[in-house]
C-alpha atoms as a PDB file:
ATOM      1  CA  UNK A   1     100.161 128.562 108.168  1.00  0.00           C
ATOM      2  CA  UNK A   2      97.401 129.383 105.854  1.00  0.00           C
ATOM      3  CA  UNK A   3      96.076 125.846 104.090  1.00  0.00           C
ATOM      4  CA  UNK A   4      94.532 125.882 100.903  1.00  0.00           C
ATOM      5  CA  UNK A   5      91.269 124.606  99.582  1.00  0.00           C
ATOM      6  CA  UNK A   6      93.139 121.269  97.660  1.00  0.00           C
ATOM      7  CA  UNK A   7      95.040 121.433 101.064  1.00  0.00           C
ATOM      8  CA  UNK A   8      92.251 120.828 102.986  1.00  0.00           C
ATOM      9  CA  UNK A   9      90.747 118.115  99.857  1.00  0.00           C
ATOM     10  CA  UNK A  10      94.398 116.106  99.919  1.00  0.00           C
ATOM     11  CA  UNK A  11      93.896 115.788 104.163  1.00  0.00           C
ATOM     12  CA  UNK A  12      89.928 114.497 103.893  1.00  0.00           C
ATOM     13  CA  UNK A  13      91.326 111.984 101.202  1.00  0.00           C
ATOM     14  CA  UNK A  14      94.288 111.171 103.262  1.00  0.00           C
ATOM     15  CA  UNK A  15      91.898 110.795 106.374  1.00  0.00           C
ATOM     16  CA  UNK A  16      89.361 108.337 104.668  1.00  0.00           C
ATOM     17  CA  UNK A  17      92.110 106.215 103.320  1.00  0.00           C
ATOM     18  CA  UNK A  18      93.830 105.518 106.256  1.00  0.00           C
ATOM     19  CA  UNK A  19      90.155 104.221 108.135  1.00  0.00           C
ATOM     20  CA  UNK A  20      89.366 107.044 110.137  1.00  0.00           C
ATOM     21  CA  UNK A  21      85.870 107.293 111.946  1.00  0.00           C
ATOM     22  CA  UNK A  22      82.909 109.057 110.421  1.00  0.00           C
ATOM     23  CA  UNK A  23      84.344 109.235 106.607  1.00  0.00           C
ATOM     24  CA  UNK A  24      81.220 109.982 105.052  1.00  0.00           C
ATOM     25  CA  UNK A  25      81.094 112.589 107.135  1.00  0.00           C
ATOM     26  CA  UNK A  26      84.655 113.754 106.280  1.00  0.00           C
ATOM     27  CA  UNK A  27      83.733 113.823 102.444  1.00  0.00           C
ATOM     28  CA  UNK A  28      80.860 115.572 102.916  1.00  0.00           C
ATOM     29  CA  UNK A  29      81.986 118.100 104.993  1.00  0.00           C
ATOM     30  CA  UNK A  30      84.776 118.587 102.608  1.00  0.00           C
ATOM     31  CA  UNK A  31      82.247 119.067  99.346  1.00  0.00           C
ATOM     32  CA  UNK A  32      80.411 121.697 101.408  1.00  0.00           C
ATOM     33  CA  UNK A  33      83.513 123.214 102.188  1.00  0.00           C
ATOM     34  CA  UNK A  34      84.994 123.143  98.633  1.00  0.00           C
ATOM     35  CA  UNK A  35      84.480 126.859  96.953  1.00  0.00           C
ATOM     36  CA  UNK A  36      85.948 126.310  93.359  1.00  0.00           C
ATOM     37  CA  UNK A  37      82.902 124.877  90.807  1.00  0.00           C
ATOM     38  CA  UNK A  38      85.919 122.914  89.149  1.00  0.00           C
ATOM     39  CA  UNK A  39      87.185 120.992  91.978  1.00  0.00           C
ATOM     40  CA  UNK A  40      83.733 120.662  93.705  1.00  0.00           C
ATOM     41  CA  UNK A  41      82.573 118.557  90.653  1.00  0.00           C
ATOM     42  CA  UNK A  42      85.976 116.666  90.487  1.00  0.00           C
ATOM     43  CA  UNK A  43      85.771 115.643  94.103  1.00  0.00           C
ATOM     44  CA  UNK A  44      82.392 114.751  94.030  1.00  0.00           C
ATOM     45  CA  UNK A  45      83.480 112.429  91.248  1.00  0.00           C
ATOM     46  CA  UNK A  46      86.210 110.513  93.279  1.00  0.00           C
ATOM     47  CA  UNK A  47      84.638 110.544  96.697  1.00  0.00           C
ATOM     48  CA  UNK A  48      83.028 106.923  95.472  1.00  0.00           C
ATOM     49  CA  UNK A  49      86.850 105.875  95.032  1.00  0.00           C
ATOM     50  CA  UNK A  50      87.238 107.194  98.774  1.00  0.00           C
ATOM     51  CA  UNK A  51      83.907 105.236  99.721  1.00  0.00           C
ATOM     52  CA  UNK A  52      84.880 102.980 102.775  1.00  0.00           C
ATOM     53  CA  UNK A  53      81.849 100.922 101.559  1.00  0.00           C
ATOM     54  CA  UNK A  54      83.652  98.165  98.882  1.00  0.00           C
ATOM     55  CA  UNK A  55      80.276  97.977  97.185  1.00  0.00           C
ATOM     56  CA  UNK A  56      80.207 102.349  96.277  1.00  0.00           C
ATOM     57  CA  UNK A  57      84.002 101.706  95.130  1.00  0.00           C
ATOM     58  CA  UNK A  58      83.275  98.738  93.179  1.00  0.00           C
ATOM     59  CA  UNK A  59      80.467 100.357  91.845  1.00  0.00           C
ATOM     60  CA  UNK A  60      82.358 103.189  90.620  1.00  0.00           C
ATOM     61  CA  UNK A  61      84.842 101.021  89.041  1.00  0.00           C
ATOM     62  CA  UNK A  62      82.388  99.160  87.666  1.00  0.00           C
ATOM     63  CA  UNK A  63      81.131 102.861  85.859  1.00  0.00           C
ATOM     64  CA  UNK A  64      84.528 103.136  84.380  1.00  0.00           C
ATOM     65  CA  UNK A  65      83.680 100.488  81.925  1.00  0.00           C
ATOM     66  CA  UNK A  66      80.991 102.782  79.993  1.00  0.00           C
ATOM     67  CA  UNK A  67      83.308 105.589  78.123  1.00  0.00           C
ATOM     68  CA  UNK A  68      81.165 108.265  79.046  1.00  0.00           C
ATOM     69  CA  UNK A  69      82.357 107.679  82.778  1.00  0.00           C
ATOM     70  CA  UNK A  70      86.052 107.985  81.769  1.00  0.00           C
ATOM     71  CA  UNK A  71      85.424 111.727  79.508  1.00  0.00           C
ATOM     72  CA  UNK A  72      87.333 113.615  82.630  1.00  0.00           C
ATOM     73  CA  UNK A  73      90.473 111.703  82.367  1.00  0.00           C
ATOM     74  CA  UNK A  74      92.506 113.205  85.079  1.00  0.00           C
ATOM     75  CA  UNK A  75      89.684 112.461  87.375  1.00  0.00           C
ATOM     76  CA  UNK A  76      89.700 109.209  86.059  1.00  0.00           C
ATOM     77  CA  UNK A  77      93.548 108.597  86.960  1.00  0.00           C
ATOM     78  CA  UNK A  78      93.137 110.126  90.791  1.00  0.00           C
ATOM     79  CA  UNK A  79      90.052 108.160  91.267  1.00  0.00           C
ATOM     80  CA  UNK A  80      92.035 104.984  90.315  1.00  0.00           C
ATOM     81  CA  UNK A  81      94.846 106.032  92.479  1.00  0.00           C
ATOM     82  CA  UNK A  82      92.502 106.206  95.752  1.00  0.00           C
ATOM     83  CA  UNK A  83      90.905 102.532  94.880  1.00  0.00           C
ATOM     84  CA  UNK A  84      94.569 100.998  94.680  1.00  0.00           C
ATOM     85  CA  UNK A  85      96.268 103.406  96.998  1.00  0.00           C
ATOM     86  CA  UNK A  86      98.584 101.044  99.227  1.00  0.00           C
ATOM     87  CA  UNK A  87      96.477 100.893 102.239  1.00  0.00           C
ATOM     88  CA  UNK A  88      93.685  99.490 100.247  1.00  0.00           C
ATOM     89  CA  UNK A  89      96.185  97.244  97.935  1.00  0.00           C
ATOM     90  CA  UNK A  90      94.724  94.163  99.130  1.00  0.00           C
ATOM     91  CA  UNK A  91      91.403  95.037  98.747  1.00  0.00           C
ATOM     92  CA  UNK A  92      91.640  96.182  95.107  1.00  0.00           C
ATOM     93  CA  UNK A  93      93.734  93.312  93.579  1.00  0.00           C
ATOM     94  CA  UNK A  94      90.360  92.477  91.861  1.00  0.00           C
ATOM     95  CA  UNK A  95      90.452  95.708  90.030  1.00  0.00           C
ATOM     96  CA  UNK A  96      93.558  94.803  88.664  1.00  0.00           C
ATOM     97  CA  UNK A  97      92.727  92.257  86.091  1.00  0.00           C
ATOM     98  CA  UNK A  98      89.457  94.078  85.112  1.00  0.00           C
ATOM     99  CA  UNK A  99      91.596  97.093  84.270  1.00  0.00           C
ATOM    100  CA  UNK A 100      93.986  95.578  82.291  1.00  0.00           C
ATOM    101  CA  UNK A 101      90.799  94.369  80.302  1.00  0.00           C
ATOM    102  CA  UNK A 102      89.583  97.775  79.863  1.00  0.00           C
ATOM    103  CA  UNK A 103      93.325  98.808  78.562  1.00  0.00           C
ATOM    104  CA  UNK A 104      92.792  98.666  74.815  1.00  0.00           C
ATOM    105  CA  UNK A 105      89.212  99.969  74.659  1.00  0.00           C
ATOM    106  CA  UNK A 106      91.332 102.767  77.141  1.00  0.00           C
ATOM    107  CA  UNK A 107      93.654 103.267  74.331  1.00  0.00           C
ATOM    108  CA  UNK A 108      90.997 103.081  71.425  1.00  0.00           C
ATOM    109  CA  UNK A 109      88.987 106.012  72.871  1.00  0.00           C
ATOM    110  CA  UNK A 110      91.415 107.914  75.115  1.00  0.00           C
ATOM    111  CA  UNK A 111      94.126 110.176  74.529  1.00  0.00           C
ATOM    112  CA  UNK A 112      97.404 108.883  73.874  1.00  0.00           C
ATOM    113  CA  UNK A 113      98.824 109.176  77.266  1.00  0.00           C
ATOM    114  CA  UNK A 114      95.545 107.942  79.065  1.00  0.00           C
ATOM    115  CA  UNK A 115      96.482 104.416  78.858  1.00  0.00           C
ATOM    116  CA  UNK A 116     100.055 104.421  80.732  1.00  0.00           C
ATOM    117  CA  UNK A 117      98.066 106.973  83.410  1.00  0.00           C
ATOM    118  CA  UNK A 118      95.699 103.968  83.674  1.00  0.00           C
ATOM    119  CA  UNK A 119      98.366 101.392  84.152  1.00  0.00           C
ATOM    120  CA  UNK A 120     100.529 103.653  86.585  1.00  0.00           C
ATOM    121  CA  UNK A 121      97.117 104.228  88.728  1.00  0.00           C
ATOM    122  CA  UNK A 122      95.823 100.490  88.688  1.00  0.00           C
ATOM    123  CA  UNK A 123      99.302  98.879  89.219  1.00  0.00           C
ATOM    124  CA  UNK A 124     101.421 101.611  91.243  1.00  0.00           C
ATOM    125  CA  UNK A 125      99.475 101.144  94.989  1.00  0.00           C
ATOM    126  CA  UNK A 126     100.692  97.299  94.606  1.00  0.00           C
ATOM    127  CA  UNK A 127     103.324  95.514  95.445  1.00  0.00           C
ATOM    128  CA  UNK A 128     102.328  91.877  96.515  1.00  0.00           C
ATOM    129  CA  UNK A 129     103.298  88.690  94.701  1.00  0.00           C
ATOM    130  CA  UNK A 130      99.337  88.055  93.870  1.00  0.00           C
ATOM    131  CA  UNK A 131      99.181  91.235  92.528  1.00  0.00           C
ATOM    132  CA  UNK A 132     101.864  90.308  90.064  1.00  0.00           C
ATOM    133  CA  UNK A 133     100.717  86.994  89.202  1.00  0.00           C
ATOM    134  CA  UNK A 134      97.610  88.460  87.688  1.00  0.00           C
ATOM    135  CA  UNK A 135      99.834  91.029  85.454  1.00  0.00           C
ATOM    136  CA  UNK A 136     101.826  88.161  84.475  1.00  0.00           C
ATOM    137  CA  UNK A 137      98.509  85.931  83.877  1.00  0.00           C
ATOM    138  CA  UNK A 138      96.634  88.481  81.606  1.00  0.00           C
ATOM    139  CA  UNK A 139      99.912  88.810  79.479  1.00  0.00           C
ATOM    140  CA  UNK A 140      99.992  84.906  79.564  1.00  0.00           C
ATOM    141  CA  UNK A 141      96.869  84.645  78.044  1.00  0.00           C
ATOM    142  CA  UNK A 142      97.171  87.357  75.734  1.00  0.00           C
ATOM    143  CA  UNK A 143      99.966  86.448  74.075  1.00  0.00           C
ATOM    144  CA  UNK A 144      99.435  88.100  70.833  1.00  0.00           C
ATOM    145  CA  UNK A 145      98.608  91.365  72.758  1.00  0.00           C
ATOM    146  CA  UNK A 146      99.636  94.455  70.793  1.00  0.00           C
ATOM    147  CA  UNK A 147     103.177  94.909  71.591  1.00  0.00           C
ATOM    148  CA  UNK A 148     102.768  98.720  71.934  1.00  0.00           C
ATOM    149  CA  UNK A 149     100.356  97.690  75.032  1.00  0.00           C
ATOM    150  CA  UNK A 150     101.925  94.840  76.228  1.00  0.00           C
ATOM    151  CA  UNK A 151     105.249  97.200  76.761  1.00  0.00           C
ATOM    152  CA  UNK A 152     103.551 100.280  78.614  1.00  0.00           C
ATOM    153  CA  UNK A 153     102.164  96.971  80.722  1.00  0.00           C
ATOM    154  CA  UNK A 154     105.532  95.611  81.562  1.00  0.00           C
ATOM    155  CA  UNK A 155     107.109  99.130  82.206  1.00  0.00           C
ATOM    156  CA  UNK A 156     103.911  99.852  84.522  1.00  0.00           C
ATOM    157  CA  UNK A 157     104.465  96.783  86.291  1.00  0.00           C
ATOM    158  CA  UNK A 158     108.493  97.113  86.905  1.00  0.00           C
ATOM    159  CA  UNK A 159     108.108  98.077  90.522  1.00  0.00           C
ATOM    160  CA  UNK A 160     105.201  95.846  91.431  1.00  0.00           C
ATOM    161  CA  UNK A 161     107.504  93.089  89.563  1.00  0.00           C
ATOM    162  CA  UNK A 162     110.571  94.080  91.688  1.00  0.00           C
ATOM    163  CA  UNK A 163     108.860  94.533  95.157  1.00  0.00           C
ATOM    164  CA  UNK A 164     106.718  91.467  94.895  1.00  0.00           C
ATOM    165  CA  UNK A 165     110.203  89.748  94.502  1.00  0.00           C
ATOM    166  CA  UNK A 166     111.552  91.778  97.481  1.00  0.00           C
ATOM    167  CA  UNK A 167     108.311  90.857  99.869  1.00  0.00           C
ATOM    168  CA  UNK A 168     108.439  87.353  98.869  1.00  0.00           C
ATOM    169  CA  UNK A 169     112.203  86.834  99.652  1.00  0.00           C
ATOM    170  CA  UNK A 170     111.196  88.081 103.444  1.00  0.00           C
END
């Protein structure tokens, strides 16, 4: 079986994430290896969501804040999915409330289906009750949040609603 290039990308990703040895050494193998220009730029701009270091991912997050970071939106979205993918749930549930902050400056400058891809990517790796008590306590205190918003929120957080109900029944 021949792999291919995103193959081989998807497998260094999947390796970090699950706390193999030597990950900076994965990703950097994997850029070297990486022929396309295209995704050669776009990995190097998620491999500080890959970062096992907390302070490289929270200082990528932290980027997303300045629009100019967020101008490759699809990168945007996988880069969001690494920092809450579920192995690393519980050590991005402080993402969570800082990206829900972000969400209408998301929608004001974005395109239209950027914000949902932002919910779906911060919320969808989560699933614990904490997790949903901070959904539930930015809407809380935002209670004259635009209702447009404040739906693609609640439909985002369905399944982190329903399995932190699951897990806490357990």
């Amino acid at each position: 079986m021949k792999l291919s290039e995103r193959d081989y990308i998807g497998m260094a990703a999947g390796l970090v994430l699950r706390g193999v040895s030597a990950p900076d050494q994965i990703l950097k193998t994997q850029q070297e290896r990486i022929q396309n220009p295209d995704r050669k730029n776009r990995f190097a701009f998620v491999v500080p969501a890959l970062a096992a270091d907390p302070e490289v991912r929270n200082a990528f997050f932290t980027s997303l804040s300045e629009e100019k970071n967020r101008a490759r939106e699809p990168w945007v979205l996988e880069a969001l999915r690494y920092i809450h993918h579920p192995l690393r749930a519980r050590l991005s549930e402080s993402y969570i409330r800082p990206g829900l902050d972000l969400l209408e400056e998301i929608q004001r400058t974005g395109d239209i289906f950027f914000p949902k891809g932002w919910l779906d990517a911060t919320l969808g790796g989560h699933q614990t009750e904490t997790a949903a008590d901070i959904v539930r306590d930015f809407l809380a205190d935002h209670p004259d949040y635009p209702p447009r918003l404040r739906a693609k929120i609640l439909q985002s957080a369905d399944t982190l609603f329903r399995a932190a109900r699951i897990n806490s029944r357990q």
